[in-house]
PDB file of N, CA and C in Angstrom:
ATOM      1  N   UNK A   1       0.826  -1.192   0.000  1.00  0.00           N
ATOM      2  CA  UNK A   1       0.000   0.000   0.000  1.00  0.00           C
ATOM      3  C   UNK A   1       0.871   1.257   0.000  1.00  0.00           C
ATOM      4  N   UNK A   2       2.331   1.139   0.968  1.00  0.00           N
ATOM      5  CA  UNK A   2       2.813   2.320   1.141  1.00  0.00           C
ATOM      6  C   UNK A   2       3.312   2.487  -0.253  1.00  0.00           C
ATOM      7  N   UNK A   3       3.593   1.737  -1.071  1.00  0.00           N
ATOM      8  CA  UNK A   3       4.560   1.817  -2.297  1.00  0.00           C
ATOM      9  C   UNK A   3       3.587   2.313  -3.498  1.00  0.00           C
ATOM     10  N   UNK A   4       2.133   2.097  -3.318  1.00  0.00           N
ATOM     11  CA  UNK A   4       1.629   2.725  -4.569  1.00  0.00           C
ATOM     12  C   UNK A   4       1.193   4.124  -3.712  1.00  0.00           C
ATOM     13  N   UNK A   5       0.843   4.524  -2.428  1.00  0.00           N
ATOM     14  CA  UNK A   5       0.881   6.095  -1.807  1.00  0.00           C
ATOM     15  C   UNK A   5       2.212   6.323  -2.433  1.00  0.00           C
ATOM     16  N   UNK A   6       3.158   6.236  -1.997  1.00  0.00           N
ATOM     17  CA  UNK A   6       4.295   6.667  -2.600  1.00  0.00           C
ATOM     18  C   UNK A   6       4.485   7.223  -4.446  1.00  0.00           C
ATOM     19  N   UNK A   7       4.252   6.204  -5.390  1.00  0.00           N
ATOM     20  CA  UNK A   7       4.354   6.526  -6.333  1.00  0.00           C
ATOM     21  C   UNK A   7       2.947   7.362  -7.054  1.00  0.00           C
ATOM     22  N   UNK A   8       2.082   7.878  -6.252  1.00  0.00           N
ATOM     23  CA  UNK A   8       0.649   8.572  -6.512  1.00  0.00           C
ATOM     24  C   UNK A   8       1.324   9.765  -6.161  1.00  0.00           C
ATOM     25  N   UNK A   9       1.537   9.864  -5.085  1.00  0.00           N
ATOM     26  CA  UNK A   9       2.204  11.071  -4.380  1.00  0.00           C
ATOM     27  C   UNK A   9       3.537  11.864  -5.729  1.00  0.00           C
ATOM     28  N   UNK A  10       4.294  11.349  -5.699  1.00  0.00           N
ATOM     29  CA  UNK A  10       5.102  11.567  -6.451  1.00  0.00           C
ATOM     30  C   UNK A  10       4.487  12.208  -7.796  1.00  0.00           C
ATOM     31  N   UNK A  11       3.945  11.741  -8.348  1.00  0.00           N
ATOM     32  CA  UNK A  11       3.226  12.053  -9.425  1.00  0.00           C
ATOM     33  C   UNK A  11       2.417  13.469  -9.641  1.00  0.00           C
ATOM     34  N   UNK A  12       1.295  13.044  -8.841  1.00  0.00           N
ATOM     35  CA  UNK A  12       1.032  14.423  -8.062  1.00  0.00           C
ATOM     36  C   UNK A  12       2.060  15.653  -7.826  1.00  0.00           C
ATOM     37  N   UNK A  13       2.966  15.619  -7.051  1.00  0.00           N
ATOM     38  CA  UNK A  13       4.002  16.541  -6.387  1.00  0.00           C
ATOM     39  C   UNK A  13       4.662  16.851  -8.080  1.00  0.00           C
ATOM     40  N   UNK A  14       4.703  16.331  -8.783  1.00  0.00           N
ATOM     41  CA  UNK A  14       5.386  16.912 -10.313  1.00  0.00           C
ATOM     42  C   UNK A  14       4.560  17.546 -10.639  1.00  0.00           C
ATOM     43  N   UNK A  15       3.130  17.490 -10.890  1.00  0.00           N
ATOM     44  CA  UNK A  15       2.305  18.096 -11.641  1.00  0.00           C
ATOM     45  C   UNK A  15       2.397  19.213 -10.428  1.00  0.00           C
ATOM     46  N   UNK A  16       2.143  19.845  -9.430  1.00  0.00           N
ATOM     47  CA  UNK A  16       2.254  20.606  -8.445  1.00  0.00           C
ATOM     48  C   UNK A  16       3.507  21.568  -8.634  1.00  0.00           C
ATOM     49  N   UNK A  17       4.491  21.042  -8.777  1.00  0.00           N
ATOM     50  CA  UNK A  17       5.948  21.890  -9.070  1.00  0.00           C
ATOM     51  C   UNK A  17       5.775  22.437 -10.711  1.00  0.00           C
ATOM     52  N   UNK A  18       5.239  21.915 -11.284  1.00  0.00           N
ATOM     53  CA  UNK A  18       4.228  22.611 -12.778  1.00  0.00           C
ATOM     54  C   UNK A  18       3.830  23.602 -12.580  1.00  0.00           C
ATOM     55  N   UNK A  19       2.882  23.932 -11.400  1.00  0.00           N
ATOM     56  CA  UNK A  19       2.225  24.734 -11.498  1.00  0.00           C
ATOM     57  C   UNK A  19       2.293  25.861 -10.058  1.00  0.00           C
ATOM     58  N   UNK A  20       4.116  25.709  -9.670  1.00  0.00           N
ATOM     59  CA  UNK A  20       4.791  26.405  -8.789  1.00  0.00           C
ATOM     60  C   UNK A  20       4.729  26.486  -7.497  1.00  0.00           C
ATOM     61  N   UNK A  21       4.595  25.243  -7.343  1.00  0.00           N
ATOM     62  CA  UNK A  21       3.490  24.793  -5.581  1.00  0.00           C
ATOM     63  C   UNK A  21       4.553  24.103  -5.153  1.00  0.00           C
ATOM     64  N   UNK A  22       4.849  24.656  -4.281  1.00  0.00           N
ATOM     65  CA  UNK A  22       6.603  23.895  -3.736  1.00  0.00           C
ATOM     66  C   UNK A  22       5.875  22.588  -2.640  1.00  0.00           C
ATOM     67  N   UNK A  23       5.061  21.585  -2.307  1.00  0.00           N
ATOM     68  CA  UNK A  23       4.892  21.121  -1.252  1.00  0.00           C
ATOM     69  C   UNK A  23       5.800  20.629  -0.396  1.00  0.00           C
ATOM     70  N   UNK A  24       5.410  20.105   1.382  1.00  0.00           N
ATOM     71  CA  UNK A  24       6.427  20.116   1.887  1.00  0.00           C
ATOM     72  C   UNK A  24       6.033  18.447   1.725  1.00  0.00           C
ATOM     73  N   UNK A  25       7.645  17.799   2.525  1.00  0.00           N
ATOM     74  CA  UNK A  25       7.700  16.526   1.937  1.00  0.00           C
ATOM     75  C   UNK A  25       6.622  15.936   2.895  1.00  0.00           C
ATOM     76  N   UNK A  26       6.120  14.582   2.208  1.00  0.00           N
ATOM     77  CA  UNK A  26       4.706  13.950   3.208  1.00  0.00           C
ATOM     78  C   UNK A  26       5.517  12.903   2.885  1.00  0.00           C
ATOM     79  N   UNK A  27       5.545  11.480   3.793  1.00  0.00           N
ATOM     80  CA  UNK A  27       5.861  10.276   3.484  1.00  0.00           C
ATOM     81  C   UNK A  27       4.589   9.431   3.165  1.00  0.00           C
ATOM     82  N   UNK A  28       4.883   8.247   2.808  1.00  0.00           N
ATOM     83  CA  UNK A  28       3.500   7.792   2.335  1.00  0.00           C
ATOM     84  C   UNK A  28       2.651   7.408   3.897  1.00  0.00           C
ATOM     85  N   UNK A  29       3.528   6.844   4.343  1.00  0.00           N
ATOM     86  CA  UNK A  29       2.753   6.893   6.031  1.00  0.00           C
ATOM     87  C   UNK A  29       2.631   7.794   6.570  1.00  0.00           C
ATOM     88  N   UNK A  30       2.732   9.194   6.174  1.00  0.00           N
ATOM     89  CA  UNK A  30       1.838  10.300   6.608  1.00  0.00           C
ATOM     90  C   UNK A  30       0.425  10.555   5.871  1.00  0.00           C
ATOM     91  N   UNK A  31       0.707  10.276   5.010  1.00  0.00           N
ATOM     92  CA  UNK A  31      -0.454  10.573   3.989  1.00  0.00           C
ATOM     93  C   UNK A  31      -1.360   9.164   4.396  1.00  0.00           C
ATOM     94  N   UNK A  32      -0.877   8.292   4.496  1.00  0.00           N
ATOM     95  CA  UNK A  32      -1.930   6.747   4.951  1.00  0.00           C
ATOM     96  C   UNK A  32      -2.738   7.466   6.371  1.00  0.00           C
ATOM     97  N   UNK A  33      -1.742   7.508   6.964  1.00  0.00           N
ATOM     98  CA  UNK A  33      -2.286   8.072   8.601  1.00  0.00           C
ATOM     99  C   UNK A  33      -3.344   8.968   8.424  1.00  0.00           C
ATOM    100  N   UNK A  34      -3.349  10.510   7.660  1.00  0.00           N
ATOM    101  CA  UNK A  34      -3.726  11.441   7.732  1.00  0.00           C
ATOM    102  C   UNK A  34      -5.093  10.772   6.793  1.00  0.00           C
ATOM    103  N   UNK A  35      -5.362  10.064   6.069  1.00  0.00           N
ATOM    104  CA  UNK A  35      -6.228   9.858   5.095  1.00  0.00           C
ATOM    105  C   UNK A  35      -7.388   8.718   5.621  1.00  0.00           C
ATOM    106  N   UNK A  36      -6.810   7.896   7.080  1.00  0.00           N
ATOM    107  CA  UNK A  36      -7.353   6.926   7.200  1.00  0.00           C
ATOM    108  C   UNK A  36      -7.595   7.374   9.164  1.00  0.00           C
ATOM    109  N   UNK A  37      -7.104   8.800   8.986  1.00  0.00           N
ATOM    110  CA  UNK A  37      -7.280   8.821  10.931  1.00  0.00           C
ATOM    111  C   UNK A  37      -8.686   9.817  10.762  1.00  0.00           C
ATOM    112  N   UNK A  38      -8.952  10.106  12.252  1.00  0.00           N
ATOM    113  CA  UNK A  38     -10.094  10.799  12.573  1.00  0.00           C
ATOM    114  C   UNK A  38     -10.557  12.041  11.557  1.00  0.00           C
ATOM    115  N   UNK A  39     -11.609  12.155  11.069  1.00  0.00           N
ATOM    116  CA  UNK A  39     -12.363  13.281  10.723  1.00  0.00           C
ATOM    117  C   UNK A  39     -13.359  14.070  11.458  1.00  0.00           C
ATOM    118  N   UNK A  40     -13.530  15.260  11.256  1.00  0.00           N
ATOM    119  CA  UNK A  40     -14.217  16.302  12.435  1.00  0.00           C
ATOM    120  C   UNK A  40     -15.251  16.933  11.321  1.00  0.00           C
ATOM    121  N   UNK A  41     -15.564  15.959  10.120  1.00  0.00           N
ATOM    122  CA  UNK A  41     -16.179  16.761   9.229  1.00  0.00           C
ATOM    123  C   UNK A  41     -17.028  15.159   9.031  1.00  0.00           C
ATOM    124  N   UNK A  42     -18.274  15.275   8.244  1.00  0.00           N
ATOM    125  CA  UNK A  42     -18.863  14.573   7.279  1.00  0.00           C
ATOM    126  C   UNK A  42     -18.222  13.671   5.683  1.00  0.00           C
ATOM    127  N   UNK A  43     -17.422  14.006   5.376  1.00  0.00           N
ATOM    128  CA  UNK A  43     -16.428  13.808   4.757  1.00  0.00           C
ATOM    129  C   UNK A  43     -15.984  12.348   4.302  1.00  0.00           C
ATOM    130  N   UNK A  44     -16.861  11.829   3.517  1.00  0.00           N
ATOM    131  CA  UNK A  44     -16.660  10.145   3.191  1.00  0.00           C
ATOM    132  C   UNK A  44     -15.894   9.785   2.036  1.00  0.00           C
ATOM    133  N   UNK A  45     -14.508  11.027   1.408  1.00  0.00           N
ATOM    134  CA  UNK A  45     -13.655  10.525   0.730  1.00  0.00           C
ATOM    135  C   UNK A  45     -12.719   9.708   1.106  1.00  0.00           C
ATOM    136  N   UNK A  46     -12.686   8.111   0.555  1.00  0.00           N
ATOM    137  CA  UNK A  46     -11.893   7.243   1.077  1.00  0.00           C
ATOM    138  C   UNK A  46     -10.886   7.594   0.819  1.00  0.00           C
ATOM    139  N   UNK A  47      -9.508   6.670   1.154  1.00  0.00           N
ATOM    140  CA  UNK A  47      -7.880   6.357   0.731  1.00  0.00           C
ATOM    141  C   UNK A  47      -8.349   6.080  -1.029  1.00  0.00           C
ATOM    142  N   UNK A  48      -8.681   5.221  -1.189  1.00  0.00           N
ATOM    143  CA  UNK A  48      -9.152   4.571  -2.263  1.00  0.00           C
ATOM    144  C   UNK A  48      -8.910   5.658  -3.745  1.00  0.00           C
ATOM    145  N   UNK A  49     -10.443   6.331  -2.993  1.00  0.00           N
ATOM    146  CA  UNK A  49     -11.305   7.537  -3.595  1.00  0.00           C
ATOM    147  C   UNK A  49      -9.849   8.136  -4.160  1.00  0.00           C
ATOM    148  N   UNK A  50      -8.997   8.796  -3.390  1.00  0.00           N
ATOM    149  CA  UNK A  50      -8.004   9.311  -3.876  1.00  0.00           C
ATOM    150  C   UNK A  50      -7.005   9.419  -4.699  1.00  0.00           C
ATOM    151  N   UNK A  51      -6.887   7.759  -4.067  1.00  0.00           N
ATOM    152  CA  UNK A  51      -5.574   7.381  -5.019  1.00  0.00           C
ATOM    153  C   UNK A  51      -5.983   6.904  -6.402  1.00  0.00           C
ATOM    154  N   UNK A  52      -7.212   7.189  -6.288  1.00  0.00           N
ATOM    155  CA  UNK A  52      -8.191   6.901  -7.946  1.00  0.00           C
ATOM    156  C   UNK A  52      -7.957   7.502  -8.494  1.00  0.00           C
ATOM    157  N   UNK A  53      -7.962   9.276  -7.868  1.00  0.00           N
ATOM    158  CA  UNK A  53      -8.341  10.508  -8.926  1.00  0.00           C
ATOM    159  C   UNK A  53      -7.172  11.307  -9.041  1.00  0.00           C
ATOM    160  N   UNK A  54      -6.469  11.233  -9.666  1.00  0.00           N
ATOM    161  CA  UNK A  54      -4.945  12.745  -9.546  1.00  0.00           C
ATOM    162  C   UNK A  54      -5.419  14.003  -9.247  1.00  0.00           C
ATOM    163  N   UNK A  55      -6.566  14.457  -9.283  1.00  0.00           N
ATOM    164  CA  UNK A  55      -7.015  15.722  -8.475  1.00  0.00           C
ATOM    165  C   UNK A  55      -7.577  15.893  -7.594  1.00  0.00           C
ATOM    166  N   UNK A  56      -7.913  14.533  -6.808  1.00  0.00           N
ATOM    167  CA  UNK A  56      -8.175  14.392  -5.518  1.00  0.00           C
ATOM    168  C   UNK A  56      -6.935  14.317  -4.695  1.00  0.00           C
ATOM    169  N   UNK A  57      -5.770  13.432  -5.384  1.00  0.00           N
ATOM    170  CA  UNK A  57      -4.705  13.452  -4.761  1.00  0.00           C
ATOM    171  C   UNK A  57      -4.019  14.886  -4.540  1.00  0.00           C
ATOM    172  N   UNK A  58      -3.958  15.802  -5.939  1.00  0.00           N
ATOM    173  CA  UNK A  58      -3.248  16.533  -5.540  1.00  0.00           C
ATOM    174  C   UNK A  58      -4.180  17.502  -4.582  1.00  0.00           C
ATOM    175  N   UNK A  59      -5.069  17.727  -4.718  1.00  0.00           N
ATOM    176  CA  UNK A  59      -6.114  18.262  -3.427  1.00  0.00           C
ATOM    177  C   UNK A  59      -5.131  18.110  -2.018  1.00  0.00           C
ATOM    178  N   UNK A  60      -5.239  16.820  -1.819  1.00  0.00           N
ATOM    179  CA  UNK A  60      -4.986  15.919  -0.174  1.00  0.00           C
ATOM    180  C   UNK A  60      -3.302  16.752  -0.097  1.00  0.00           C
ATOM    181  N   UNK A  61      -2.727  16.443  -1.253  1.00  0.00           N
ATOM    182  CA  UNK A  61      -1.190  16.953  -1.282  1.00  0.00           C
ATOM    183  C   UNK A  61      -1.108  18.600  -0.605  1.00  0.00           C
ATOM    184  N   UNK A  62      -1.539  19.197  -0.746  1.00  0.00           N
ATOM    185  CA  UNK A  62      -2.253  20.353  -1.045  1.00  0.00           C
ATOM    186  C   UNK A  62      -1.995  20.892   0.183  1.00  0.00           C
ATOM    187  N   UNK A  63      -3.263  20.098   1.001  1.00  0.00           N
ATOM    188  CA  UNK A  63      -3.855  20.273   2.307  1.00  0.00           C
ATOM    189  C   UNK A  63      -3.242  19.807   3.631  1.00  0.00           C
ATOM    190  N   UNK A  64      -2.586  18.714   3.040  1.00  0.00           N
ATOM    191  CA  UNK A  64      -1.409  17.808   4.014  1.00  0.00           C
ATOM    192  C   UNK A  64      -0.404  19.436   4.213  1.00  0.00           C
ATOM    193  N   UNK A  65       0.070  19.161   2.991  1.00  0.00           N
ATOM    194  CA  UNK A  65       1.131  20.399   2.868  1.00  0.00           C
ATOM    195  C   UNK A  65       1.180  21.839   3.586  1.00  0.00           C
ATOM    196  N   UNK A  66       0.450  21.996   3.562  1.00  0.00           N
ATOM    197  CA  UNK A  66      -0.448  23.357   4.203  1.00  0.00           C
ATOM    198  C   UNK A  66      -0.425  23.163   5.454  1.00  0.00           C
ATOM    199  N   UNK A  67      -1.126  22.106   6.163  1.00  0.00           N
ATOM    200  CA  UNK A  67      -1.069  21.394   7.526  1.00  0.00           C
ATOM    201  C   UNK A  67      -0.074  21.791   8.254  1.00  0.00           C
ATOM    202  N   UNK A  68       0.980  20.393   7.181  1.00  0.00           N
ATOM    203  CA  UNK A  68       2.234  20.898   7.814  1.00  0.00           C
ATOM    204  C   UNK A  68       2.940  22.086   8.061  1.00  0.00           C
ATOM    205  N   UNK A  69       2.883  22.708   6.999  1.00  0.00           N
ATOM    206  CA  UNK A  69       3.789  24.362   7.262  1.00  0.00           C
ATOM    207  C   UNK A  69       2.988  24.896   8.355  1.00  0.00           C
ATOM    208  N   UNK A  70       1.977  24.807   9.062  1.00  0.00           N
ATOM    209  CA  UNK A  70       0.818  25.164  10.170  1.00  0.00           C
ATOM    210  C   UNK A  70       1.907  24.456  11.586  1.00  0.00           C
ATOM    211  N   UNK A  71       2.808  23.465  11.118  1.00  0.00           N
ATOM    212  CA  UNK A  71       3.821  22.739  12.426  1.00  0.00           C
ATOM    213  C   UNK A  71       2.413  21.389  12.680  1.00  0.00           C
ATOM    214  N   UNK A  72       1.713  21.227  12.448  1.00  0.00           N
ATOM    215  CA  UNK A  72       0.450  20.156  12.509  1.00  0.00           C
ATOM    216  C   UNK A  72       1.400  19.054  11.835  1.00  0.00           C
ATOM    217  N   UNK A  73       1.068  17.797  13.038  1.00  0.00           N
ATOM    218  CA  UNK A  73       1.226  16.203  12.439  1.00  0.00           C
ATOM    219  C   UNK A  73       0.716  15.859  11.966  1.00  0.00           C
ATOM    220  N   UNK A  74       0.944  14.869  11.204  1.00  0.00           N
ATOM    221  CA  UNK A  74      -0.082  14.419  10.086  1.00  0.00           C
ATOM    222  C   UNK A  74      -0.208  12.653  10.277  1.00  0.00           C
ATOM    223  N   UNK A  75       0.699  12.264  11.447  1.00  0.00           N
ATOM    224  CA  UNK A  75       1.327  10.558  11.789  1.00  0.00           C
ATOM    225  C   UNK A  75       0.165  10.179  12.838  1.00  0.00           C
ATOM    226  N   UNK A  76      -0.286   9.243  12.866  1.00  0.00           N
ATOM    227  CA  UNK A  76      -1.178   8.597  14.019  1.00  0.00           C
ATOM    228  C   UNK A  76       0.021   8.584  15.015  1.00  0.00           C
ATOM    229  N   UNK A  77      -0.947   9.117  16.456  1.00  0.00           N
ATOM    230  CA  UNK A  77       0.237   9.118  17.707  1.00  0.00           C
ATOM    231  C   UNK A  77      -0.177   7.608  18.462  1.00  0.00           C
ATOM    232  N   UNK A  78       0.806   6.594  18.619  1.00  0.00           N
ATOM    233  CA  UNK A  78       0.207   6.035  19.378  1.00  0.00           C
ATOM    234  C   UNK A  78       0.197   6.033  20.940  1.00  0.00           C
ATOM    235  N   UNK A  79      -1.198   5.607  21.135  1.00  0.00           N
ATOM    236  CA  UNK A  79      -1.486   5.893  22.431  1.00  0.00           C
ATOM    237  C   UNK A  79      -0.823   5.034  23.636  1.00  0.00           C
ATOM    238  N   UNK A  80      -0.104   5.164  24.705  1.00  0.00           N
ATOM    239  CA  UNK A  80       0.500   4.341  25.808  1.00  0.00           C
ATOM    240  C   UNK A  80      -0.205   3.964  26.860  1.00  0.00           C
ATOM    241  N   UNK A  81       0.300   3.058  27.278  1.00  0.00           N
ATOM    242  CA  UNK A  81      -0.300   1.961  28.396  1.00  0.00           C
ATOM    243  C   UNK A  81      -0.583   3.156  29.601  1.00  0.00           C
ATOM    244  N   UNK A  82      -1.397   3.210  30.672  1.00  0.00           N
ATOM    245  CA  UNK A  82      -1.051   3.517  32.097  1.00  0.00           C
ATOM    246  C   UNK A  82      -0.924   2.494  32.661  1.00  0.00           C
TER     247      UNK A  82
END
């Protein structure tokens, strides 16, 4: 899974530097995490959905990107024992 996020991503991020959009780097397990963790919205675009559409992806690229320069994680934290 991480290896086709990876090569979607990539793809995306060229067409993006096309069109002068510097994004910051996402790994594919950020983008898995961020795509498959909690939503605070209605929002029923899958992983799937995405990696279907190159303008959904570069959307997510987009927004990840943005996130991040905000200093926002984008990694599932995991949670510890008490």
């Amino acid at each position: 899974m991480f290896t086709k996020i990876g090569n979607k991503a990539r793809n995306a991020k060229r067409a993006l530097k096309q069109l002068h959009y510097s994004p910051e780097q996402i790994s594919a397990k950020e983008f898995h995490d961020y795509m498959t963790g909690e939503t605070f919205s209605e929002d029923t675009t899958t992983l799937r959905d995405v990696l279907g559409n190159e303008f959904l992806m570069i959307h997510e690229l987009i927004e990840m990107s943005e996130l991040k320069k905000r200093g926002r994680n984008l990694q599932k934290t995991q949670k510890t024992r008490s």
